[in-house]
Protein backbone atom coordinates (compact mmCIF):
# COMPACT_ATOMS: atom_id res chain seq x y z
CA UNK A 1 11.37 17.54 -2.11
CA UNK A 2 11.60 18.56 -6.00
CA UNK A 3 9.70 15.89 -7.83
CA UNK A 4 12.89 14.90 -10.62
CA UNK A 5 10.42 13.96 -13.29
CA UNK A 6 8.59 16.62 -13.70
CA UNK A 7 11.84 18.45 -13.41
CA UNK A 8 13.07 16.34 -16.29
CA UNK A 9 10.02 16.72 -18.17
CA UNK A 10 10.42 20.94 -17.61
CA UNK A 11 13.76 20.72 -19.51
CA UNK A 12 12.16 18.37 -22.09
CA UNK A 13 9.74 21.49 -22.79
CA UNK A 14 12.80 23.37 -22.98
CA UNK A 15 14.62 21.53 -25.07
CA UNK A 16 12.02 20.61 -27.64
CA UNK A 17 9.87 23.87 -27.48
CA UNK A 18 6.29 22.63 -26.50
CA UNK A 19 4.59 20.69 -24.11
CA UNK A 20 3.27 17.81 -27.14
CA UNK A 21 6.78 17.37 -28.14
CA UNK A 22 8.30 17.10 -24.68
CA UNK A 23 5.47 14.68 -23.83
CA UNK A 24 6.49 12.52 -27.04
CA UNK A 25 9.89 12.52 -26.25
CA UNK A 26 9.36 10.99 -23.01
CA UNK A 27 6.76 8.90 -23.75
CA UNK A 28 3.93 10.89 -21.90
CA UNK A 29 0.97 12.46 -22.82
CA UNK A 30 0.52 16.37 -23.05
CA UNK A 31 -1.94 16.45 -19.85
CA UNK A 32 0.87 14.24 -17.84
CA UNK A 33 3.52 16.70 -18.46
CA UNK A 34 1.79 19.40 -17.61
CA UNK A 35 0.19 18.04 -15.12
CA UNK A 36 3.58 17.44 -13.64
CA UNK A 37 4.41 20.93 -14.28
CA UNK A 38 1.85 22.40 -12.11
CA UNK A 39 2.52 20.14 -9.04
CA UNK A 40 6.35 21.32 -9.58
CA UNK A 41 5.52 24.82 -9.51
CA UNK A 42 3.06 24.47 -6.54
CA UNK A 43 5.65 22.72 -4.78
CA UNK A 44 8.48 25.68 -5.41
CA UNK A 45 6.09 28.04 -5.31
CA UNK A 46 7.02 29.65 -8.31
CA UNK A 47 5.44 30.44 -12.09
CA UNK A 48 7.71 28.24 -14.48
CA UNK A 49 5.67 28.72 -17.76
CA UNK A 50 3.80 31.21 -19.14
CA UNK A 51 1.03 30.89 -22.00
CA UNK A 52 1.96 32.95 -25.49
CA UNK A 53 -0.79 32.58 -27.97
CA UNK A 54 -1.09 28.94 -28.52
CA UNK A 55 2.15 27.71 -26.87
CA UNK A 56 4.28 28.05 -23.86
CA UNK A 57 7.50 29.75 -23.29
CA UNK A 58 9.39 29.21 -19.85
CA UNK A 59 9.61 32.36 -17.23
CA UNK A 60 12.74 33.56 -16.08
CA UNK A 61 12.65 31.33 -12.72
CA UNK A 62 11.98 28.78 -15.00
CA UNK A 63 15.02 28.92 -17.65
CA UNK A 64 16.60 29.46 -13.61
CA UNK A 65 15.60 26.04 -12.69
CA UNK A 66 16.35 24.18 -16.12
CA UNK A 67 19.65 25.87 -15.92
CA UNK A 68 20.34 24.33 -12.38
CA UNK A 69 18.38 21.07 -12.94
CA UNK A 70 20.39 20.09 -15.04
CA UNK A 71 23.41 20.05 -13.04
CA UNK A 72 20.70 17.87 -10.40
CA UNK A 73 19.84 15.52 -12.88
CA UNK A 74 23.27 14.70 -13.58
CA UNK A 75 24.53 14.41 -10.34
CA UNK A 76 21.49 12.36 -9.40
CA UNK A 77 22.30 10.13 -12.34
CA UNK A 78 25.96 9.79 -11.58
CA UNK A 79 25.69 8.83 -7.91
CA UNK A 80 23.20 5.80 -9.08
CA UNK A 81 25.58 4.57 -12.02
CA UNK A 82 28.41 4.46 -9.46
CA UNK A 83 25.90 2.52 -7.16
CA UNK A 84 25.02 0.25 -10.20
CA UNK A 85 28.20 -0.28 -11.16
CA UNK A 86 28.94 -2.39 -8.00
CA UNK A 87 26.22 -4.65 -9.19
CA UNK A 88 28.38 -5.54 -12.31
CA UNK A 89 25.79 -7.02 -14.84
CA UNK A 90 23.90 -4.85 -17.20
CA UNK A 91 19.98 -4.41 -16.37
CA UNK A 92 16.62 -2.79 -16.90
CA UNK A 93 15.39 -0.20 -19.24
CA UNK A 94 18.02 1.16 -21.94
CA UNK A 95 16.70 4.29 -24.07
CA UNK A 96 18.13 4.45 -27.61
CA UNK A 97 18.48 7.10 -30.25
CA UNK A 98 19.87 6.01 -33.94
CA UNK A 99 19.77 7.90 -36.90
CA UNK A 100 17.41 5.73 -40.15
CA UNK A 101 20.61 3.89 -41.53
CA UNK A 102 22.54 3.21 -37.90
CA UNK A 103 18.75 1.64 -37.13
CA UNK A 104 18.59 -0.59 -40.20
CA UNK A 105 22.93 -1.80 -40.25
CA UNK A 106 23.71 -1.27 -37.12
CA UNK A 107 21.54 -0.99 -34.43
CA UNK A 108 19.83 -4.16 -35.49
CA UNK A 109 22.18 -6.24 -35.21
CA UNK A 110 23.15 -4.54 -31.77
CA UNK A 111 19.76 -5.56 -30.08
CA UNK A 112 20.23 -9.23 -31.54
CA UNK A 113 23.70 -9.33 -29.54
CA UNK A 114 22.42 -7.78 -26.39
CA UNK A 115 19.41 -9.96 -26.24
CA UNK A 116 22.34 -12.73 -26.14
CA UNK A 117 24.93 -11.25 -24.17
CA UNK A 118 22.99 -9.03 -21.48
CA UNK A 119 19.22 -10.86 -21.23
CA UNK A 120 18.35 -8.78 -18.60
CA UNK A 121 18.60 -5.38 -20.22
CA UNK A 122 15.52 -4.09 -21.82
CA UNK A 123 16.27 -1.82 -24.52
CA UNK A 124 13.93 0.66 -26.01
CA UNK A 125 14.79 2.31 -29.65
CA UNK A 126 13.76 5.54 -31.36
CA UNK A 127 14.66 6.73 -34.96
CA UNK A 128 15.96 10.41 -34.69
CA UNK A 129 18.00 12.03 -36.80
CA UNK A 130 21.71 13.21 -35.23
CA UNK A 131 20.54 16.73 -34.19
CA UNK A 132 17.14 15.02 -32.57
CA UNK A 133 19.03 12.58 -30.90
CA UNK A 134 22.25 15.05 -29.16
CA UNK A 135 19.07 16.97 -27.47
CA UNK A 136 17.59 13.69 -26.55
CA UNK A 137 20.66 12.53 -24.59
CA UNK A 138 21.76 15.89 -23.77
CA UNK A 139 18.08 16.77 -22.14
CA UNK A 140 18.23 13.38 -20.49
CA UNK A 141 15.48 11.97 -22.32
CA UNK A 142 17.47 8.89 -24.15
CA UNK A 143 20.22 7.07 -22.47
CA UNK A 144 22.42 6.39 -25.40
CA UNK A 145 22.58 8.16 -29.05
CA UNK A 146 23.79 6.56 -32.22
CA UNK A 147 24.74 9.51 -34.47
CA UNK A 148 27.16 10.57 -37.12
CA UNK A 149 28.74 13.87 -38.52
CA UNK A 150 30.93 13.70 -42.17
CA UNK A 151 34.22 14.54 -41.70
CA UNK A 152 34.90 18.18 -42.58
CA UNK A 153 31.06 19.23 -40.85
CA UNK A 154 31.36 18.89 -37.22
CA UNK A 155 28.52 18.04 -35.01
CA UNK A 156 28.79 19.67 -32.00
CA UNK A 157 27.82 18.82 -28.55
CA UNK A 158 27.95 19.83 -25.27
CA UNK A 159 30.55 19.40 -22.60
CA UNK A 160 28.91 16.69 -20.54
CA UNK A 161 28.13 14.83 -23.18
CA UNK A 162 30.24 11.94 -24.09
CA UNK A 163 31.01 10.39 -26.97
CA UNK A 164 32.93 6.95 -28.57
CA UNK A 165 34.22 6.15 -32.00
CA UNK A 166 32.32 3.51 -33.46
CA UNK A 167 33.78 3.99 -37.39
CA UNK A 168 33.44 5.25 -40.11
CA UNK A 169 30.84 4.67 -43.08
CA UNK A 170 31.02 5.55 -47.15
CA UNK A 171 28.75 6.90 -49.44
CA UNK A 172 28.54 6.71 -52.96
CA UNK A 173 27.40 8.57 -55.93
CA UNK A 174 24.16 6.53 -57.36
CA UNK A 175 23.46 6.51 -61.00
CA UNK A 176 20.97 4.43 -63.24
CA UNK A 177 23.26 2.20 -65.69
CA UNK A 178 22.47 3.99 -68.62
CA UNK A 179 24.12 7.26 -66.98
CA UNK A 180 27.18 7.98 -68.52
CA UNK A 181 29.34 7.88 -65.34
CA UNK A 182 28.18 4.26 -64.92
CA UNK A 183 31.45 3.07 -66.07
CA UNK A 184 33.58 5.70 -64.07
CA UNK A 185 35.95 4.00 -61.68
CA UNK A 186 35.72 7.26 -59.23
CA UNK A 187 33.92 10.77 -59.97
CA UNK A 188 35.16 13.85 -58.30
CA UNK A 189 32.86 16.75 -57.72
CA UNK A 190 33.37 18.68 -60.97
CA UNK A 191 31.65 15.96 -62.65
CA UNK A 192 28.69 15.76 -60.71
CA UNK A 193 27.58 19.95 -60.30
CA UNK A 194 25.48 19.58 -63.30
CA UNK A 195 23.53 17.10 -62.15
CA UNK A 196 19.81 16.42 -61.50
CA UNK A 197 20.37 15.42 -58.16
CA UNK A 198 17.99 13.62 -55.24
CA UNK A 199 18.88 15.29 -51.81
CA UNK A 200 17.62 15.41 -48.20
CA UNK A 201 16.15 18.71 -47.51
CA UNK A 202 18.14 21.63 -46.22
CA UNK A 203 19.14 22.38 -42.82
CA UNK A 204 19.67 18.33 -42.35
CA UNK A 205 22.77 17.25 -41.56
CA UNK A 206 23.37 15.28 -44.99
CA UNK A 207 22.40 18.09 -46.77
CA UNK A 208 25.06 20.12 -45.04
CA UNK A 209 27.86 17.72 -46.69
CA UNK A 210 26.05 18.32 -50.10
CA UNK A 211 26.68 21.92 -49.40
CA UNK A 212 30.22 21.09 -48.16
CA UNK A 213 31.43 19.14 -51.03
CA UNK A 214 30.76 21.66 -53.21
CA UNK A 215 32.34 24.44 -51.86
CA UNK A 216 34.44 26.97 -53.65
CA UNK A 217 32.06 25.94 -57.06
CA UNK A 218 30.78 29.11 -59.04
CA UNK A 219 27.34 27.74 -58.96
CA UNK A 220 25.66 24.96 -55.98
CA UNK A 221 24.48 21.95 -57.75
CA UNK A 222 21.11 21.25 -58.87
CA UNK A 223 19.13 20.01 -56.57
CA UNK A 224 15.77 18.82 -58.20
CA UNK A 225 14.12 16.26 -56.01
CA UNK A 226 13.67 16.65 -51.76
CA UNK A 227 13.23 13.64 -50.28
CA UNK A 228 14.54 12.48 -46.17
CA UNK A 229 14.43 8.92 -47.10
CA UNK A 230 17.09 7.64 -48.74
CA UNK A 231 14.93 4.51 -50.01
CA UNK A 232 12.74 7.40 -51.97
CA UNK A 233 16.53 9.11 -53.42
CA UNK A 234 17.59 5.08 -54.35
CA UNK A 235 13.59 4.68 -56.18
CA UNK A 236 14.52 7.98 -58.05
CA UNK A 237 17.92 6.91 -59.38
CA UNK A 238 16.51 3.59 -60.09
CA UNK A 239 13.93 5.32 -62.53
CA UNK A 240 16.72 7.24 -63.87
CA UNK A 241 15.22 10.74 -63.62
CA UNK A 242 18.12 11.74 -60.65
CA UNK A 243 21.57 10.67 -58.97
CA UNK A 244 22.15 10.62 -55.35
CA UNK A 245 24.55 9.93 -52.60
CA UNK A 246 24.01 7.29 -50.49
CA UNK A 247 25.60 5.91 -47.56
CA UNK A 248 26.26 2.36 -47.35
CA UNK A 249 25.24 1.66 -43.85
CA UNK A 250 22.15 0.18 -43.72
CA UNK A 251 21.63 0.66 -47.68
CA UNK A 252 21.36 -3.10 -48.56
CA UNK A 253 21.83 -4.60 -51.49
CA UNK A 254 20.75 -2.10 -54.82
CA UNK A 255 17.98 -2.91 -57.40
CA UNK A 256 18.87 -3.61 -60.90
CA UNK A 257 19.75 -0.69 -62.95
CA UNK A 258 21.12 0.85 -59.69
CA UNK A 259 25.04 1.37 -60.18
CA UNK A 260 27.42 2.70 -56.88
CA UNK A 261 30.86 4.76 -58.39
CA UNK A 262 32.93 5.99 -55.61
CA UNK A 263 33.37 9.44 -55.12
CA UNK A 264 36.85 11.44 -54.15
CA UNK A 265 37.53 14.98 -53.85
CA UNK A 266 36.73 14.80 -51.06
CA UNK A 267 35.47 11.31 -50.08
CA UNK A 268 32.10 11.54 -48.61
CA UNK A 269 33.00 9.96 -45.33
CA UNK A 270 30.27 9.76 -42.15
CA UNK A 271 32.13 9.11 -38.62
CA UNK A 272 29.70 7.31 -36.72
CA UNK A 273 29.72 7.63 -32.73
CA UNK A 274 27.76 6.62 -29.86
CA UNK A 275 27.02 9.64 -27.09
CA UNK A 276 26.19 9.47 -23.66
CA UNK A 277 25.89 11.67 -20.70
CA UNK A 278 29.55 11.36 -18.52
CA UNK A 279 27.16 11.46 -15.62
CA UNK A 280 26.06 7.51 -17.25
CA UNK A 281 29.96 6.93 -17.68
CA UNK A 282 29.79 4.09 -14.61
CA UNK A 283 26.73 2.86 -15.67
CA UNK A 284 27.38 -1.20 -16.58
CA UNK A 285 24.34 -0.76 -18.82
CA UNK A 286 26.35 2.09 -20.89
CA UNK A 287 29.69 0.65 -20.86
CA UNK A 288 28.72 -2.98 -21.86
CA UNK A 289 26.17 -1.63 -24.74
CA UNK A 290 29.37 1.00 -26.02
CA UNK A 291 31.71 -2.01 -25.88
CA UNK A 292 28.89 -4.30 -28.08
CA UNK A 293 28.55 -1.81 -30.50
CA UNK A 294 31.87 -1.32 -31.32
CA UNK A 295 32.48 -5.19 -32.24
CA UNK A 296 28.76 -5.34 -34.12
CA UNK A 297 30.23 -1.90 -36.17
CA UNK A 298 33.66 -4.54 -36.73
CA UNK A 299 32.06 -7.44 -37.94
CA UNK A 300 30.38 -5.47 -40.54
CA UNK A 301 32.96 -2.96 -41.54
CA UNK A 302 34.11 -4.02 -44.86
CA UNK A 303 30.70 -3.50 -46.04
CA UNK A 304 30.92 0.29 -45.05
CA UNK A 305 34.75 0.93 -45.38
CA UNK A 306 36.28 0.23 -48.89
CA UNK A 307 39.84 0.47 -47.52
CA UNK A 308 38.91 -2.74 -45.63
């Protein structure tokens, strides 16, 4: 019989590109998952990965097996959420992916309700950003995924992956209050090319609306100061050596000297969505957490949504 963890924990390496960071991302050690490994090949009797320099790479019966295992694990994973779903009340372990901001404004508040309103689930969180959290779902090794995409730059995801509106967030343009836009009632992209601005680094996906709200310019704005946290972008405004954007989910309330002017032109708009597996789709866990989300995400809106 193929052992399913270790056949999980093959796709991990797979998905994340080395044994340490399949391990982490299923809360294993390095020796445990390839440990597992071994016994999985012994039992098929095949070679599944194969040493290159100081890493692994999978063999081609190996990319054979992810690319059937995963089809197992789902169907696995479907026939015991149908089972649980005759049970009716929400239970046990619940993985969790959020991007930084969903953690802080939305996710907190989340685990406060379902400690109320489902006692018996045990959820388990892990701060990843959108991209990090898709393969975690996707790969099977997270249950549920808070992420977001701004409207105009999709994030994409595979077929079998679900997903559910949760809303819709704003970001504003963040400027010291002796910056001369201070007093703007909205600022539009021409006025903000020329500025010394704080950004996440490339390649992530709020740099990729940077890049997007820019378009069509003759020249990309300047980007002076690199930072993934948008606490550090918020410090650097505050000091009055940069601007940023900043979303207001999970920004909290800003330091004097901080001042938010909204930005059109396009609006910078982030739809937020939880993900799941369709194979989970029956799961009571899934459903009741998706439906708890969506009122936590309505209580708060007016504090993301300035149309509200």
């Amino acid at each position: 019989m193929m052992d399913l963890v270790a056949l999980r924990s093959l796709i991990a390496v797979d998905v994340h590109g080395t044994v340490a960071a399949a391990a982490s991302s299923g809360g294993y050690t390095p020796s445990a998952v390839s440990q597992q490994i071994k016994r999985l090949e012994k039992d098929l009797g095949a070679v599944l990965l194969e040493r290159v320099g100081r890493g692994v790479v999978l063999t081609e019966q190996g990319r054979t097996l992810v690319k059937h295992g995963q089809g197992i694990l789902r169907r696995v994973e479907a026939a015991t959420a149908g089972l649980s779903a005759d049970q009716g009340e929400p239970s046990g372990p619940l993985r969790i992916v959020a991007f930084s901001t969903a953690v802080r404004g939305l996710v907190a508040p989340l685990l406060a309700d379902l400690a109320r309103t489902s006692p018996a689930l045990v959820p388990e969180l892990f701060e990843r950003d959108p991209f990090e959290a898709l393969d975690a779902v996707a790969a099977g090794q997270a249950d549920i995924g808070l992420v977001h995409h701004w409207v105009g730059v999709p994030l994409h995801r595979p077929e079998y992956v679900a997903a559910q509106l949760i809303g819709f967030d704003t970001a504003d343009l963040l400027v010291h209050r002796d910056h001369p836009l201070a007093g703007a009632e909205v600022v539009t992209p021409a006025d903000l090319v020329d500025e010394p601005w704080a950004s996440t680094p490339v390649g992530t996906i709020c740099h990729g609306w940077f890049l997007y709200m820019f378009t069509g310019f003759a020249r990309p704005p300047s980007v002076r100061f690199w930072s993934f946290e948008f606490a550090s972008q918020l410090r650097l405004v505050q000091e009055g050596v940069a601007v940023a954007l900043v979303p207001r989910l999970g920004r909290g309330a800003l330091p004097d000297g901080v001042i938010a002017v909204p930005v059109s032109g396009p609006a910078p708009t982030r739809v937020i969505e939880m993900i799941w597996r369709d194979s989970m789709s029956a799961s009571p866990a899934v459903r009741h957490v998706r439906d708890r989300c969506v009122s936590v995400f309505a209580d708060h809106a007016e504090v993301f949504d300035p149309s509200r």
